[in-house]
PDB file of N, CA and C in Angstrom:
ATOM      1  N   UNK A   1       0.814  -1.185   0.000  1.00  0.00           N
ATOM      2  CA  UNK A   1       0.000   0.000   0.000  1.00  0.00           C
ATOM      3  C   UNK A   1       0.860   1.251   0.000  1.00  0.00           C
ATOM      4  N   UNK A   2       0.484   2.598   0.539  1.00  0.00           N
ATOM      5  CA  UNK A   2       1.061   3.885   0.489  1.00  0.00           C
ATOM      6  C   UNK A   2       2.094   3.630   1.238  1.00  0.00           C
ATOM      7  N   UNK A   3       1.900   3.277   2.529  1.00  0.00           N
ATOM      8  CA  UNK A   3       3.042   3.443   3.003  1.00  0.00           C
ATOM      9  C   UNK A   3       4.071   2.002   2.792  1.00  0.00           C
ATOM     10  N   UNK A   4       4.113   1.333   1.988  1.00  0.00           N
ATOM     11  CA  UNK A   4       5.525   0.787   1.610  1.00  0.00           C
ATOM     12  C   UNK A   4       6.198   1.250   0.480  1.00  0.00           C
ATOM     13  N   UNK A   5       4.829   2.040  -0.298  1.00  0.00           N
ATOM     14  CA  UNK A   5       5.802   3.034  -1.395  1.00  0.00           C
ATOM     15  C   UNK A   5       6.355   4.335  -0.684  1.00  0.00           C
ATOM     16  N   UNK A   6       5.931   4.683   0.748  1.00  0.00           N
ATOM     17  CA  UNK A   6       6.858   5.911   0.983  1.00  0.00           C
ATOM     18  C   UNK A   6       7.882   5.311   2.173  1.00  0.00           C
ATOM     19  N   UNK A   7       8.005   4.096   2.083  1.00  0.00           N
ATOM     20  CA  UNK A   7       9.191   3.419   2.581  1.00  0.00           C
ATOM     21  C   UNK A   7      10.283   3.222   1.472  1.00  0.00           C
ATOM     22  N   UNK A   8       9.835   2.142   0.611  1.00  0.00           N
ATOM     23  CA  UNK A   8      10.691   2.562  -0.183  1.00  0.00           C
ATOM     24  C   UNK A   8      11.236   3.973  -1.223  1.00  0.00           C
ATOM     25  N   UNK A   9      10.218   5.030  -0.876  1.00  0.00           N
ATOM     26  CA  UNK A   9      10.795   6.172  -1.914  1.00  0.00           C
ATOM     27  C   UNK A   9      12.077   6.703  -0.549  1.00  0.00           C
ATOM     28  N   UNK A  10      11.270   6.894   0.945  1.00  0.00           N
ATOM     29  CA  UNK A  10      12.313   7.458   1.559  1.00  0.00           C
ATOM     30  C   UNK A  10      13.717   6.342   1.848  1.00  0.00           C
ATOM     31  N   UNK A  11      13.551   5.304   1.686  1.00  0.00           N
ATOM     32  CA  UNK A  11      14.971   4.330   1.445  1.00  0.00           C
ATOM     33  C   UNK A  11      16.029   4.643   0.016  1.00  0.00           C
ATOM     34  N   UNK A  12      15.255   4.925  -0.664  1.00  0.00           N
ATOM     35  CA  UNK A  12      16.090   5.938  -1.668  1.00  0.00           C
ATOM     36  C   UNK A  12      16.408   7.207  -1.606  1.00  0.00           C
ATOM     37  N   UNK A  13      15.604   8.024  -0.898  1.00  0.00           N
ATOM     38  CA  UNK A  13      16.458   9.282  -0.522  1.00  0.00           C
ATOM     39  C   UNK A  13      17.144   9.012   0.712  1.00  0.00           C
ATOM     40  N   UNK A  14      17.488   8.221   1.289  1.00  0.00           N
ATOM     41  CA  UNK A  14      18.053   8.002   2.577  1.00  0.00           C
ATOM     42  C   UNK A  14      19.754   7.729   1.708  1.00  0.00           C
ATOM     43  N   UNK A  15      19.601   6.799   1.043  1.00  0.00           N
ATOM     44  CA  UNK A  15      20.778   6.159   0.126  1.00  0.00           C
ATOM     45  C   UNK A  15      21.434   7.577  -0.826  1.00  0.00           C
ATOM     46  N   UNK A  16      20.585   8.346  -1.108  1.00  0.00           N
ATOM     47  CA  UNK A  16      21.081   8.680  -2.113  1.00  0.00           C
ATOM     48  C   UNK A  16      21.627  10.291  -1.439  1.00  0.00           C
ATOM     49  N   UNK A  17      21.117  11.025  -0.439  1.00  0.00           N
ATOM     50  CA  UNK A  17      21.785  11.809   0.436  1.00  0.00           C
ATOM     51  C   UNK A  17      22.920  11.248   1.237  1.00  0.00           C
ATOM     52  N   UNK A  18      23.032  10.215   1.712  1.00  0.00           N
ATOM     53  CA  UNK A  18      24.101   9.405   2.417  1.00  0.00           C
ATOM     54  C   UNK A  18      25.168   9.211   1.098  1.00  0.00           C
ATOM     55  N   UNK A  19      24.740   9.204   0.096  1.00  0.00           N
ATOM     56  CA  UNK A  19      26.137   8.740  -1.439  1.00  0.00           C
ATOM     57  C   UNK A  19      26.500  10.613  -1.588  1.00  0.00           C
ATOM     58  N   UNK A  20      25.540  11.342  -1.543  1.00  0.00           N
ATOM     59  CA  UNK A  20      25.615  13.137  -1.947  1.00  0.00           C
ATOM     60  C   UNK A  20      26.553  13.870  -0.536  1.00  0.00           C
ATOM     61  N   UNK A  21      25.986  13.383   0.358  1.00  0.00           N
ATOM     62  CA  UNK A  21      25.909  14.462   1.668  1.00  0.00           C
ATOM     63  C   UNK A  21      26.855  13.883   2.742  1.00  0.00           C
ATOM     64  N   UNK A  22      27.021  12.450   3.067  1.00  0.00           N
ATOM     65  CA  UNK A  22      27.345  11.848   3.724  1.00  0.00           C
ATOM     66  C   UNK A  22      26.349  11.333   5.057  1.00  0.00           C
ATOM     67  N   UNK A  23      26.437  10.777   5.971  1.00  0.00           N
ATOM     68  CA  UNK A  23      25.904  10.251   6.965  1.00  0.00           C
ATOM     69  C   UNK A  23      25.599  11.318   7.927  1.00  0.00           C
ATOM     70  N   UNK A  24      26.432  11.978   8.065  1.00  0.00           N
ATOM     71  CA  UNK A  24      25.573  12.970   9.016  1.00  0.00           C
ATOM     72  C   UNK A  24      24.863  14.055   9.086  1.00  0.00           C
ATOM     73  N   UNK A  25      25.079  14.647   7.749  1.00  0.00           N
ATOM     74  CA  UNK A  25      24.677  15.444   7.155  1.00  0.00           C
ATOM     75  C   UNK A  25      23.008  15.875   7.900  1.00  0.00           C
ATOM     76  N   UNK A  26      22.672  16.757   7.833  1.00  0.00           N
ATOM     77  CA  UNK A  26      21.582  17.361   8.855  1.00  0.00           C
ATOM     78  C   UNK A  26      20.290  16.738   7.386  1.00  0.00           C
ATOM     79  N   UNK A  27      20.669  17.127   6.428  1.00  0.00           N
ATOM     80  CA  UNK A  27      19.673  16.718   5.460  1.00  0.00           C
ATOM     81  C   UNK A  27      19.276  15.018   5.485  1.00  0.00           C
ATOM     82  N   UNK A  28      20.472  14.375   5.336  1.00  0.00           N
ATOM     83  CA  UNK A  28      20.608  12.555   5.406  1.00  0.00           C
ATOM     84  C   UNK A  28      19.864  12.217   7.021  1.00  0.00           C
ATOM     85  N   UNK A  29      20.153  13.301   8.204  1.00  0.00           N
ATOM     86  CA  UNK A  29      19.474  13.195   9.284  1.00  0.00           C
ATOM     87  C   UNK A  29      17.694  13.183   9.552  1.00  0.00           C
ATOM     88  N   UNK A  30      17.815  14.150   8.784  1.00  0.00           N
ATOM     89  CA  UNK A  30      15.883  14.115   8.567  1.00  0.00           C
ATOM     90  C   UNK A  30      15.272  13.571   8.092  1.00  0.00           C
ATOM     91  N   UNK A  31      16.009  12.995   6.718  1.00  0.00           N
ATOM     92  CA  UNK A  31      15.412  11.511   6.265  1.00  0.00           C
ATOM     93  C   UNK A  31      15.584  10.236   6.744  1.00  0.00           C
ATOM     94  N   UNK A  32      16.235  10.292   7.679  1.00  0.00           N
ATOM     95  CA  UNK A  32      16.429   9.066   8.615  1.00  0.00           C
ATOM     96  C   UNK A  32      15.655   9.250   9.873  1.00  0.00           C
ATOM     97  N   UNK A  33      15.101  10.936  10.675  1.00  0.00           N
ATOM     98  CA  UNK A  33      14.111  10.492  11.105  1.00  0.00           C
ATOM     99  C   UNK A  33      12.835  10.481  10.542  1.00  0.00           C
ATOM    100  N   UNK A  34      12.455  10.394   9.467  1.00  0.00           N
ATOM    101  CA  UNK A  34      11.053  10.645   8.819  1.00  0.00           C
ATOM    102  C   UNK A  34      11.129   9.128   8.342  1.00  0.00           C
ATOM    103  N   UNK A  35      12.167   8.512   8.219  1.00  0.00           N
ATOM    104  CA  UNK A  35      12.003   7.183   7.879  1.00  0.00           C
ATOM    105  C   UNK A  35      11.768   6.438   9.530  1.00  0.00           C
ATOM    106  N   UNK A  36      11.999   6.601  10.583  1.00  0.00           N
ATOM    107  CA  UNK A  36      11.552   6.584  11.520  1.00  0.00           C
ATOM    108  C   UNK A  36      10.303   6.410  11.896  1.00  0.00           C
ATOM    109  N   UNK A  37       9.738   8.085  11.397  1.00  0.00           N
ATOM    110  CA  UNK A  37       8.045   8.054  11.815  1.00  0.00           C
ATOM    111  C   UNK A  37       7.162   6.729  11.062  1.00  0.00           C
ATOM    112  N   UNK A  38       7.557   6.596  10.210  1.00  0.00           N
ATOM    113  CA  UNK A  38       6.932   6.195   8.898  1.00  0.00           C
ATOM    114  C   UNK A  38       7.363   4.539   9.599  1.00  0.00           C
ATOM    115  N   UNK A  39       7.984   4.131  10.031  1.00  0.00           N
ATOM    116  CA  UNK A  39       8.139   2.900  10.460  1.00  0.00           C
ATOM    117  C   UNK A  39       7.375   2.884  11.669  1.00  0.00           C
ATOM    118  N   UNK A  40       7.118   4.002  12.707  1.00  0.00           N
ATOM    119  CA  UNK A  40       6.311   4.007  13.855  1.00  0.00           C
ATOM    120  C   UNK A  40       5.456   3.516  13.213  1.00  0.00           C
ATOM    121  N   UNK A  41       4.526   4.300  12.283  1.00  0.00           N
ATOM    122  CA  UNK A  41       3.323   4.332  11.914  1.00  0.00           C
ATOM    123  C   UNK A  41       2.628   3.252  11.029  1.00  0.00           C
ATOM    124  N   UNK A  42       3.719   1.945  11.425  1.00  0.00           N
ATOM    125  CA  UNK A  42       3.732   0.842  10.482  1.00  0.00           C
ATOM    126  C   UNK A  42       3.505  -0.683  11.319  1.00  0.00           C
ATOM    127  N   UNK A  43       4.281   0.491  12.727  1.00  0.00           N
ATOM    128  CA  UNK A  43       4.344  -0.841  13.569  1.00  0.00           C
ATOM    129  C   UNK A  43       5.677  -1.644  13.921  1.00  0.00           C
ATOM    130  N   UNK A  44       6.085  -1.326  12.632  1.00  0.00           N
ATOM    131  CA  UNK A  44       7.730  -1.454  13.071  1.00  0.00           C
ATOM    132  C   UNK A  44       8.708  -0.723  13.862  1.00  0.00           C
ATOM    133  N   UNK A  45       8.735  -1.079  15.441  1.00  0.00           N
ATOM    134  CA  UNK A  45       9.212  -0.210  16.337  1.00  0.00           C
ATOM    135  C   UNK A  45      10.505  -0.435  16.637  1.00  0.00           C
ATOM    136  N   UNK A  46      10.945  -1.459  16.278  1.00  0.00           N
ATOM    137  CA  UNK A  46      12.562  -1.669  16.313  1.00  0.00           C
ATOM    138  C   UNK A  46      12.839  -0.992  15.375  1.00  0.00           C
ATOM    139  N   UNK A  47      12.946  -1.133  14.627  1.00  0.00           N
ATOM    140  CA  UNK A  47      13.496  -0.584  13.270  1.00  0.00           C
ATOM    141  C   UNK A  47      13.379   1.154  13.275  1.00  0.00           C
ATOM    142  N   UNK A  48      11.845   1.585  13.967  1.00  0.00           N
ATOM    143  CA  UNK A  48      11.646   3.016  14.393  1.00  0.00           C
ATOM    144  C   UNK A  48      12.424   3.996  15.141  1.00  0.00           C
ATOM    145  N   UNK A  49      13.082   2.840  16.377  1.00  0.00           N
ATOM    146  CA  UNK A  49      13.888   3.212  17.553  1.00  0.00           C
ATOM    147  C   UNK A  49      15.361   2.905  16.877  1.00  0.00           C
ATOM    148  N   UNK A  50      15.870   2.496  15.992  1.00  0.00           N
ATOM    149  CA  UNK A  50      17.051   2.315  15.444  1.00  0.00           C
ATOM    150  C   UNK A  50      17.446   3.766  14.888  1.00  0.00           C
ATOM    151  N   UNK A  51      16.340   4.315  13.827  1.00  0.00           N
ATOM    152  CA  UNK A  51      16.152   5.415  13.109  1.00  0.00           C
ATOM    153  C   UNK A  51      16.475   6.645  13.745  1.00  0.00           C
ATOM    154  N   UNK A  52      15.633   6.485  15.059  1.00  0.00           N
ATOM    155  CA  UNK A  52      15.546   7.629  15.513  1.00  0.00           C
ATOM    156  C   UNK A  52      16.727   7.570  16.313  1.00  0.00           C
ATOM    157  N   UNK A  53      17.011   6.878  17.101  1.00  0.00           N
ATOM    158  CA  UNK A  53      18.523   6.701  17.618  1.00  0.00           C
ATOM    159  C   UNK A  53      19.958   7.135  16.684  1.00  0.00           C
ATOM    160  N   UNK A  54      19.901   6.874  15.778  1.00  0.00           N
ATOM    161  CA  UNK A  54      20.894   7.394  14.508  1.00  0.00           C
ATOM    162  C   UNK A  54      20.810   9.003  14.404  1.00  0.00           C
ATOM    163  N   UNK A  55      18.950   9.329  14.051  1.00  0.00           N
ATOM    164  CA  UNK A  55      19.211  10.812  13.731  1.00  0.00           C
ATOM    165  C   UNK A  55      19.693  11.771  15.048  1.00  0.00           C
ATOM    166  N   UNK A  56      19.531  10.932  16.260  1.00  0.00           N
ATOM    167  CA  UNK A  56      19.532  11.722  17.720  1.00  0.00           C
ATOM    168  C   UNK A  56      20.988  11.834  17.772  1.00  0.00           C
ATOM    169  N   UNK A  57      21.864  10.677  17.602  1.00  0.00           N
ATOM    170  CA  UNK A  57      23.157  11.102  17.276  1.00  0.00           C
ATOM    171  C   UNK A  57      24.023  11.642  17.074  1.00  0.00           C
ATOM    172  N   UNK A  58      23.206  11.526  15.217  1.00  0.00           N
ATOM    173  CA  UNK A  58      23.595  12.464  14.524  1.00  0.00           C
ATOM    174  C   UNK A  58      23.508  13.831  14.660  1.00  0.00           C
ATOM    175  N   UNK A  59      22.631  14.292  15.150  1.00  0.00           N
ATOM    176  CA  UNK A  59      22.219  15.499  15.490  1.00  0.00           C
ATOM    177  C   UNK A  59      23.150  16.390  16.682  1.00  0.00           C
ATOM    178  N   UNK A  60      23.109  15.354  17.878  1.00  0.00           N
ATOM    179  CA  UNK A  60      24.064  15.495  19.057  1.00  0.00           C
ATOM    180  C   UNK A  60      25.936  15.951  18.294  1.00  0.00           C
ATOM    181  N   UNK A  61      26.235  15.253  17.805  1.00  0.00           N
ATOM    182  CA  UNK A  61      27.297  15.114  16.940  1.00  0.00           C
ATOM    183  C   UNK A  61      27.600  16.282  16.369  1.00  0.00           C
ATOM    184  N   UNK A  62      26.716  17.233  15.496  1.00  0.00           N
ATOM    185  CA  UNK A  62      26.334  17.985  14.543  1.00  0.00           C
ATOM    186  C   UNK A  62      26.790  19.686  14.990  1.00  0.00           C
TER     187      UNK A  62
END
């Protein structure tokens, strides 16, 4: 449904800012937490708490 096409569209902008911007990049950060929400909102909460743990990081880091 919708949201596995805006899983996979944001798994491609996740990839493709991480190949442009690098990993920490504040931009590669927001798509890693919006890929986050989007996994909350799926049910997938490991995978949610992975996300968001990365962008919190990243951010801290930043």
């Amino acid at each position: 449904g919708k949201l596995a096409e805006a899983e996979a569209m944001y798994s491609r902008a996740l990839q493709g800012y991480e190949e442009a911007l690098g990993p920490k990049h504040t931009s590669t950060l927001g798509t890693v937490n919006n890929l986050g929400l989007l996994y909350a909102d799926q049910g997938k909460l490991a995978e949610a708490e992975a996300m968001y743990s990365r962008a919190l990081q990243g951010y801290e880091e930043a």
